[in-house]
N, C-alpha and C. Protein backbone atom coordinates (compact mmCIF):
# COMPACT_ATOMS: atom_id res chain seq x y z
N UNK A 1 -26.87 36.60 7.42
CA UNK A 1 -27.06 36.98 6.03
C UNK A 1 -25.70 37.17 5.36
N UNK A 2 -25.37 36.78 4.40
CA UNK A 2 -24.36 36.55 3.22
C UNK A 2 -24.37 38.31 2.81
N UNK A 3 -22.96 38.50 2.57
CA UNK A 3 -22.89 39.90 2.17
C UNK A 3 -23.08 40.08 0.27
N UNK A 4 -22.70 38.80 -0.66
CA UNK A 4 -22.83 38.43 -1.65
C UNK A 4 -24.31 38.40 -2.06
N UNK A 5 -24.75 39.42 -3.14
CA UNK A 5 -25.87 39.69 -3.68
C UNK A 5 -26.71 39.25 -5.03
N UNK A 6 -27.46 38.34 -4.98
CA UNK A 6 -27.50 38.38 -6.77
C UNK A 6 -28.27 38.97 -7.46
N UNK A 7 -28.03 39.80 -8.62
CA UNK A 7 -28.79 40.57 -9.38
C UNK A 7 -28.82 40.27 -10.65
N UNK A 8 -30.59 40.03 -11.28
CA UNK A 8 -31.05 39.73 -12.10
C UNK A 8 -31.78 40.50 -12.96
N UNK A 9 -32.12 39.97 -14.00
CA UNK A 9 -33.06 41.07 -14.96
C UNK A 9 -32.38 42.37 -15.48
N UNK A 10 -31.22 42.75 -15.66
CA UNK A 10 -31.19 43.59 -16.14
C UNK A 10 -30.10 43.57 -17.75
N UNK A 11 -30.21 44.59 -17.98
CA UNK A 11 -29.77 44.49 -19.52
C UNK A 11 -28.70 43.65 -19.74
N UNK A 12 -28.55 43.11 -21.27
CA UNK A 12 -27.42 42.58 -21.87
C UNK A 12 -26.07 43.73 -22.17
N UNK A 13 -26.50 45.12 -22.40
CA UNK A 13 -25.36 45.90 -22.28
C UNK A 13 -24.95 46.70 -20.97
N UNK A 14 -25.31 46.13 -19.39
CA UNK A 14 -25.32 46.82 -18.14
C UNK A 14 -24.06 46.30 -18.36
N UNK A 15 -22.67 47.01 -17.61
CA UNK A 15 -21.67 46.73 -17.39
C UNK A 15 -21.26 46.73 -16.27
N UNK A 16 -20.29 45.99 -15.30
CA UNK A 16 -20.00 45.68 -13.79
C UNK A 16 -19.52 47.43 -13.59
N UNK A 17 -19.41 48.32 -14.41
CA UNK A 17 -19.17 49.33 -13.85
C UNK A 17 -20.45 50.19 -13.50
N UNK A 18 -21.56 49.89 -14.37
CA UNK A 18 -23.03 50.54 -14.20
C UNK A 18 -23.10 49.93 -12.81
N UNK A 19 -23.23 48.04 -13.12
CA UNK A 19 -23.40 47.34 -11.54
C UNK A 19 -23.05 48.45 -10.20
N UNK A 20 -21.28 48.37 -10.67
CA UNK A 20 -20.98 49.18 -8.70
C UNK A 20 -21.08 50.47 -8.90
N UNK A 21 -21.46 51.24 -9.49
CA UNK A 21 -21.98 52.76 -9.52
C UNK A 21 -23.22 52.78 -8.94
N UNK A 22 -24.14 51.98 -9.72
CA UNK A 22 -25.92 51.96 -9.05
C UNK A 22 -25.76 50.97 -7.47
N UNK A 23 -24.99 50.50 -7.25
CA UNK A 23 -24.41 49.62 -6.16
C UNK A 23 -24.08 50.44 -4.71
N UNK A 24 -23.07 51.29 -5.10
CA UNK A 24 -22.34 52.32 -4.40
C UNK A 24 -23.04 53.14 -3.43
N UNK A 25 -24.35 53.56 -4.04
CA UNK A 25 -25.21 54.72 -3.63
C UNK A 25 -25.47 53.86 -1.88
N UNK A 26 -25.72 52.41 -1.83
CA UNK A 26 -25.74 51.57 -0.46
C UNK A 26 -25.01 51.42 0.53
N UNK A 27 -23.71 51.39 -0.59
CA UNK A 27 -22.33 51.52 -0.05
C UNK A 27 -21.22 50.85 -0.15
N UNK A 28 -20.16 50.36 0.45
CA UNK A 28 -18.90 49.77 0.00
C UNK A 28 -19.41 48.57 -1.06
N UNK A 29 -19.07 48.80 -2.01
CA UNK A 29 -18.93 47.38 -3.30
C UNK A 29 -17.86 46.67 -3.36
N UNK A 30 -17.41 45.37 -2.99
CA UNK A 30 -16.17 45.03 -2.94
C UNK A 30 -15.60 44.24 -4.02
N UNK A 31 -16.89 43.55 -4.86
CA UNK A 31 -16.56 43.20 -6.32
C UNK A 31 -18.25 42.69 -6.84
N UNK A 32 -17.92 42.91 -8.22
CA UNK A 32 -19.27 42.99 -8.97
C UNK A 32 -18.83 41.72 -9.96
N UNK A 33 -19.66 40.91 -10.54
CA UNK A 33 -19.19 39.89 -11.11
C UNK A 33 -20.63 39.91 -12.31
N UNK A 34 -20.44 40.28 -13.99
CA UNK A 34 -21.82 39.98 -14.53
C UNK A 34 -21.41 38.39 -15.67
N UNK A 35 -21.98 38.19 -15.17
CA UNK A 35 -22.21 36.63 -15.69
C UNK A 35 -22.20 36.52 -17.44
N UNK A 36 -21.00 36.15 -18.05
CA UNK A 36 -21.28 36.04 -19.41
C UNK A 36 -21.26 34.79 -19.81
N UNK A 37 -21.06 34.49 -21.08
CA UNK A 37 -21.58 33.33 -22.07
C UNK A 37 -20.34 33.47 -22.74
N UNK A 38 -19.99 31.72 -22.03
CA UNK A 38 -18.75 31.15 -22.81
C UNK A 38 -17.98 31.59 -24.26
N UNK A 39 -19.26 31.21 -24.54
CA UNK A 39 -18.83 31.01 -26.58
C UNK A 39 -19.08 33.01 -27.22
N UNK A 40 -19.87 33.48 -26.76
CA UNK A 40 -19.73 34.54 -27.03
C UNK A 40 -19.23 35.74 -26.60
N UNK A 41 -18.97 36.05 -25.35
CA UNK A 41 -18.96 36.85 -24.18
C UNK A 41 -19.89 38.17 -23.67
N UNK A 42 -21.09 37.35 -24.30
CA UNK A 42 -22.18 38.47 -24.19
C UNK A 42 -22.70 38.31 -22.79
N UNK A 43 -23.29 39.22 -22.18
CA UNK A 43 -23.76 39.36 -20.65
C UNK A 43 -24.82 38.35 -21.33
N UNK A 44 -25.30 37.60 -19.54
CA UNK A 44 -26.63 36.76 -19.44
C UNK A 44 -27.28 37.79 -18.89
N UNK A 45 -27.11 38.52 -18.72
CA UNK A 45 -28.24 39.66 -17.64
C UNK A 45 -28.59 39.20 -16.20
N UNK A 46 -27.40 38.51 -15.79
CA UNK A 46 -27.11 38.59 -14.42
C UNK A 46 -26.10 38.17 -13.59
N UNK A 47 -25.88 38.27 -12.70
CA UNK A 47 -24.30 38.78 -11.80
C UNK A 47 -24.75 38.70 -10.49
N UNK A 48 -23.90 39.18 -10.00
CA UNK A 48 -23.28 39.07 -8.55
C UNK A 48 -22.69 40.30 -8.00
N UNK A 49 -23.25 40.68 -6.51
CA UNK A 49 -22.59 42.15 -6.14
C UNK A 49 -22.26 41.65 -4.87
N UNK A 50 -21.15 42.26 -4.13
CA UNK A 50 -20.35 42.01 -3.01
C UNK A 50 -20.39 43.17 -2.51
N UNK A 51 -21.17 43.10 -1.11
CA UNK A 51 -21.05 44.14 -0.49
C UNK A 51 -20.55 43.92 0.96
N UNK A 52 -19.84 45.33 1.40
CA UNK A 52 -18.53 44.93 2.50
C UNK A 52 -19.43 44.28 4.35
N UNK A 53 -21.03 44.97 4.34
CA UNK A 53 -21.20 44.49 5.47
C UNK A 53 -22.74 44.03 4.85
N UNK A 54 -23.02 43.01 6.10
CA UNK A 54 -24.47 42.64 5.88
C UNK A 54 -25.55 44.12 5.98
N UNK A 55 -25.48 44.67 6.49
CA UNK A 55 -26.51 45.83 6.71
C UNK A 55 -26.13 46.74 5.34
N UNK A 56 -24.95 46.88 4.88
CA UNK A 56 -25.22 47.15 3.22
C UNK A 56 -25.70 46.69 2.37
N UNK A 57 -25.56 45.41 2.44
CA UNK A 57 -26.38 44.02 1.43
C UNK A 57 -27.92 44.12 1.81
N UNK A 58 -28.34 44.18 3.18
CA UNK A 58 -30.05 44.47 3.36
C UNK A 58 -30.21 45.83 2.64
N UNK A 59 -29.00 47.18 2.46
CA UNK A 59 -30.21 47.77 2.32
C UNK A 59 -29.99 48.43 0.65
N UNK A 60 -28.75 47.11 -0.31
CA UNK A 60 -29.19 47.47 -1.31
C UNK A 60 -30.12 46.38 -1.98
N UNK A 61 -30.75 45.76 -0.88
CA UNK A 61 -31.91 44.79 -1.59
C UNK A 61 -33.31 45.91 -1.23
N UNK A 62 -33.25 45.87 -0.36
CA UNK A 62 -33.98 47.26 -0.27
C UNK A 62 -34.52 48.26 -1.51
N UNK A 63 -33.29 48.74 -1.35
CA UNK A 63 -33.22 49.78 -2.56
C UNK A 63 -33.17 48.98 -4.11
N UNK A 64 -32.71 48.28 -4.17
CA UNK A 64 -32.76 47.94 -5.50
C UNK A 64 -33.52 46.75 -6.36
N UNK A 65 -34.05 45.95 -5.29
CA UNK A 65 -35.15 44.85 -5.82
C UNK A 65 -36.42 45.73 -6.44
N UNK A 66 -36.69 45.38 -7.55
CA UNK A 66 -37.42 45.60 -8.37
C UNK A 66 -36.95 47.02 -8.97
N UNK A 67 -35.92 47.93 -8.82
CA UNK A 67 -35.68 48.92 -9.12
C UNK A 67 -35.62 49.30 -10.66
N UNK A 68 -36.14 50.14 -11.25
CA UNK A 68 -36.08 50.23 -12.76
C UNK A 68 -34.67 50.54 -13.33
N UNK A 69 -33.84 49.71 -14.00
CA UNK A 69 -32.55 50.25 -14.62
C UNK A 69 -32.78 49.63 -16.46
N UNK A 70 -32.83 50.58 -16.99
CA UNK A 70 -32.94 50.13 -18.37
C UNK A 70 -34.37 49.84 -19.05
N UNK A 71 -35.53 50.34 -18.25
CA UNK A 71 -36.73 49.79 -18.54
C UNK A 71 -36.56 48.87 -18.17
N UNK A 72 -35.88 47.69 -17.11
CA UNK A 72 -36.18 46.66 -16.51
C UNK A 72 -36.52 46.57 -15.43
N UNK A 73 -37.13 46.13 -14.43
CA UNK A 73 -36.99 45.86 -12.87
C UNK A 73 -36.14 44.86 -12.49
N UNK A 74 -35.03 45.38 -11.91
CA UNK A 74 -34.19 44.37 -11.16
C UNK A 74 -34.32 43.61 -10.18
N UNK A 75 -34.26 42.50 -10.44
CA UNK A 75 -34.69 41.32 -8.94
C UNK A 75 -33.07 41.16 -7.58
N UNK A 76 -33.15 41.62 -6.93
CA UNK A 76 -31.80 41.41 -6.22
C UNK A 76 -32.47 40.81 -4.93
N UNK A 77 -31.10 39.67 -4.47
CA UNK A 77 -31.65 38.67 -3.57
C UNK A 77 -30.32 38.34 -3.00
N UNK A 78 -29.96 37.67 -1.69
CA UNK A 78 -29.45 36.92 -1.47
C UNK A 78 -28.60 35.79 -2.24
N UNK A 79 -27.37 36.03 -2.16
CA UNK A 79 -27.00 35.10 -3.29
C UNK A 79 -27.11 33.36 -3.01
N UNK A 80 -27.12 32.73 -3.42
CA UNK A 80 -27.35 31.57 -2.43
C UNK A 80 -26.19 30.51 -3.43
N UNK A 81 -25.60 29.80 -2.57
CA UNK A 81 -24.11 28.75 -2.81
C UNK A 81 -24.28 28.27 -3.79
N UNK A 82 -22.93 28.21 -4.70
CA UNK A 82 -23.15 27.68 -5.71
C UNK A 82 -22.90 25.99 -5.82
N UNK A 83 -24.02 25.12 -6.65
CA UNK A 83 -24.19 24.06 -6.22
C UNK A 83 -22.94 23.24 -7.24
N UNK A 84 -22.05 22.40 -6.73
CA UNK A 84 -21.46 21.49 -7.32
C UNK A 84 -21.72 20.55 -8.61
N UNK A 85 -21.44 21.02 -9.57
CA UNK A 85 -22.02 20.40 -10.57
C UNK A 85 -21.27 18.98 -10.99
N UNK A 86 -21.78 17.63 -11.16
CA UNK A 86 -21.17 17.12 -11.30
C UNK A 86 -20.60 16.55 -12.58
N UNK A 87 -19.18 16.36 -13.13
CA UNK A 87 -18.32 16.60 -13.88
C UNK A 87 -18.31 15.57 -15.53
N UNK A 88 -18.63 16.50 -16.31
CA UNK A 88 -18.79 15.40 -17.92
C UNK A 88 -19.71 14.68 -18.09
N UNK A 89 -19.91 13.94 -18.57
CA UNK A 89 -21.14 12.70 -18.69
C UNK A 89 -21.98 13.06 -19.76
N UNK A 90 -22.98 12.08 -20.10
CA UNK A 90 -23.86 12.54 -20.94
C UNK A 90 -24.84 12.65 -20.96
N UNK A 91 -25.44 13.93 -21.23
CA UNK A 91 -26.63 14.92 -20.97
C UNK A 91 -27.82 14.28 -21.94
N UNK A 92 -27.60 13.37 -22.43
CA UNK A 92 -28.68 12.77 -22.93
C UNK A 92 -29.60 11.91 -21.84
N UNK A 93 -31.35 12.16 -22.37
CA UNK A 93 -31.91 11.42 -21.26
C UNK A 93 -32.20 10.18 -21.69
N UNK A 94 -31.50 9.31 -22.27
CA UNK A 94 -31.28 7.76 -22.52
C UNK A 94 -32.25 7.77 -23.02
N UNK A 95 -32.69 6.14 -22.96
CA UNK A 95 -34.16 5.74 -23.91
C UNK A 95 -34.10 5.65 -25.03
N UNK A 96 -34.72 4.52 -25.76
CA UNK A 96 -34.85 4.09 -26.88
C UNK A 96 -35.33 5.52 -27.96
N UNK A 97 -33.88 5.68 -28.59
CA UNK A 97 -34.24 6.65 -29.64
C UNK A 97 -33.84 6.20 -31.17
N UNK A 98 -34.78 6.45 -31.57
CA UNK A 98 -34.58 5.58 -33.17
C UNK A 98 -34.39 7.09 -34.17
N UNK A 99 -33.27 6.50 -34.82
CA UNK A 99 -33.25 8.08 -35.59
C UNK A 99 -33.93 7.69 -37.16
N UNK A 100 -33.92 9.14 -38.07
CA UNK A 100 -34.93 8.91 -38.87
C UNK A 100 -36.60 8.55 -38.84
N UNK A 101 -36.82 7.64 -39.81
CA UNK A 101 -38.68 7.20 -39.31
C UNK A 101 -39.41 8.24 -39.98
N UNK A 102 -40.50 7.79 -39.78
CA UNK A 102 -41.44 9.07 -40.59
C UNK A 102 -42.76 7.97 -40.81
N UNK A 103 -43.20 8.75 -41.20
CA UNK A 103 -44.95 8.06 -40.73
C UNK A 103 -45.68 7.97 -43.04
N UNK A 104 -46.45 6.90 -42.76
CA UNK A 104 -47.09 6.79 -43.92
C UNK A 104 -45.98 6.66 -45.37
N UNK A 105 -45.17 5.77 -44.65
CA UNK A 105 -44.23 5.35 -46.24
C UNK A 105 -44.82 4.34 -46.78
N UNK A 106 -44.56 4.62 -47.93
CA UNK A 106 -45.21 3.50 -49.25
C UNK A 106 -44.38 2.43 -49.46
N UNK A 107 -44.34 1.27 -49.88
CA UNK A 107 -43.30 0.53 -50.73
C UNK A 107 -44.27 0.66 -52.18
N UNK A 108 -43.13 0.41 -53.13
CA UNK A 108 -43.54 -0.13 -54.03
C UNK A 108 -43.35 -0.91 -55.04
């Protein structure tokens, strides 16, 4: 088991310091990471917690999956690898796209 934790669902104003405080109570936190948004730097409402041994990581999933922080229930899991994204290109899904158009035009 991965000592790297991921935690979801919880507020847009939780801060990585709320993170390793409510974190702590499990035990050693070695870094908290909350996931923001490029263009704005507002939290996504979820992150990443690092904890120093696996038997801390079981038992703040334990303790903290589904746990209420903020009127939310927090989902915490296993973090699982982050997948290689591959680089530029275009995110369009091709195919005949006709712009404009519109239905029931008249001539006259």
């Amino acid at each position: 088991m991965e000592n790297k934790l991921y935690v979801g669902n919880f507020s847009y104003s939780t801060t990585e310091d709320d993170l390793r405080t409510l974190f702590a109570k499990a035990g050693v936190v070695v870094s908290v990471t909350v996931i923001k948004d490029r263009d704005t730097d507002r939290s996504k409402g979820f992150g990443f917690v690092e904890m120093a041994t696996q038997d801390e990581s079981q038992k703040a999933i334990t303790m903290f999956n589904a746990y209420n922080m903020d009127d939310r229930a927090l989902t915490v899991n296993v973090a699982k690898p982050r997948e290689e994204r591959s680089g530029g290109g275009n995110r369009s899904g091709g195919g005949n796209r006709s712009s404009g158009g519109g239905g029931n035009r008249r001539s006259y």
